[in-house]
Protein backbone atom coordinates (compact mmCIF):
# COMPACT_ATOMS: atom_id res chain seq x y z
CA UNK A 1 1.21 18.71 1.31
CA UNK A 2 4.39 18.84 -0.78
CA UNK A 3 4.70 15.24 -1.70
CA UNK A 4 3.35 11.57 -1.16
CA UNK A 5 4.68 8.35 -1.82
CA UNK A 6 4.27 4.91 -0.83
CA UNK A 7 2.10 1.64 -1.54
CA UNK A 8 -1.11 0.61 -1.25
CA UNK A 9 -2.44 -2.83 -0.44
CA UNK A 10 -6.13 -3.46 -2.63
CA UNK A 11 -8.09 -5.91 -1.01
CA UNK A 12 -8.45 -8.78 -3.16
CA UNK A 13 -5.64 -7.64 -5.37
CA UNK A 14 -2.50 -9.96 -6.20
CA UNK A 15 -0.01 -7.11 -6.60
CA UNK A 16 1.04 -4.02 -4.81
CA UNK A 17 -0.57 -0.46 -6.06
CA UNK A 18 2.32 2.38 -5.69
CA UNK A 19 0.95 5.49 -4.99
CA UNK A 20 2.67 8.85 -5.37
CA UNK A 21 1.83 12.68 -5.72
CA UNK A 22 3.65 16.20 -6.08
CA UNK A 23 1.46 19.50 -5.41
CA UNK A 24 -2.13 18.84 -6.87
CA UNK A 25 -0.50 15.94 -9.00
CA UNK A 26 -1.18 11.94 -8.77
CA UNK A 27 0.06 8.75 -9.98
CA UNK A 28 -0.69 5.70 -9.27
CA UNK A 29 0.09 2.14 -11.08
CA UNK A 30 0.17 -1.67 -10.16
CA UNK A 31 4.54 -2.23 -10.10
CA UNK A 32 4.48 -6.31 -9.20
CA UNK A 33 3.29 -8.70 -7.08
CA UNK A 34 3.55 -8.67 -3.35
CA UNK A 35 6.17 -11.02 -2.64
CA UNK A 36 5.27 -14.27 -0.07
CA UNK A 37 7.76 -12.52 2.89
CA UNK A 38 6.06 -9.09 2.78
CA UNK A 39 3.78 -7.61 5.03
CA UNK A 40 0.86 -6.89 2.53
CA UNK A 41 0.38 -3.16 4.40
CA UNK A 42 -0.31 0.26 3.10
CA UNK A 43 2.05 2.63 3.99
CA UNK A 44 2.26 6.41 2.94
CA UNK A 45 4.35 9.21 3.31
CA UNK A 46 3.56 12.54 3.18
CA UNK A 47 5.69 15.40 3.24
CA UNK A 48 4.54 19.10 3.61
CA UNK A 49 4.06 22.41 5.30
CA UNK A 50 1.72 22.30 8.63
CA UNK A 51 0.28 19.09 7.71
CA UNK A 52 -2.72 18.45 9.71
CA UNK A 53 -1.65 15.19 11.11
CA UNK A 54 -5.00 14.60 13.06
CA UNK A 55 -6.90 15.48 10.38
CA UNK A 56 -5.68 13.28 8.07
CA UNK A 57 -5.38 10.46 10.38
CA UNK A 58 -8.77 10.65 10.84
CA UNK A 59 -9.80 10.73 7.12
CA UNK A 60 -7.30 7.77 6.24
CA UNK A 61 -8.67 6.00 9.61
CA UNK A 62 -12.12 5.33 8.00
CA UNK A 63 -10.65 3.87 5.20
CA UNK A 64 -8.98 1.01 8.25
CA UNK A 65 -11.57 -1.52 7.70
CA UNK A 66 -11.00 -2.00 4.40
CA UNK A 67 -7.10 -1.28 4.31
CA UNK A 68 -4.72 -1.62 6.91
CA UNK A 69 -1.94 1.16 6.90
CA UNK A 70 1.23 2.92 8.24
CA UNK A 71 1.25 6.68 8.25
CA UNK A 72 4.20 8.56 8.23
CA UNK A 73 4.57 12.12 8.52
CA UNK A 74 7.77 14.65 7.59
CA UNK A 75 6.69 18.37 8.44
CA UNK A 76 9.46 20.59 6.92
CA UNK A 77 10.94 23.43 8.89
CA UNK A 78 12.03 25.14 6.36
């Protein structure tokens, strides 16, 4: 995986956790509340090489009952 970006929703948490990572490095940092006309949702994207789609659907699946999510998926060609 080259790169991943996007925002969390925390259970029980007023404000949005953004989430982000190049090569083996992480970030990750409350940025402001979730506004009243958003879709309180995580959604990721990853970006990368042969991704293992399945297997990381699976591994992000368990986390489902605790946060609901959007995966997205960008396999470079290059």
């Amino acid at each position: 995986m080259y790169r991943i970006k996007g925002f969390v929703n925390v259970p029980n948490k007023a404000m949005r956790l953004v989430l982000q990572g190049v090569g083996d490095r992480f970030d990750s940092f409350y940025d402001r509340p979730w506004q009243l006309n958003e879709f309180r949702q995580t959604c990721l994207v990853l970006i990368g090489r042969a991704l293992e789609a399945e297997k990381i659907r699976a591994t992000i699946e368990a986390w489902r009952s605790l946060i609901p999510y959007t995966l997205i998926f960008n396999q470079s060609h290059k």
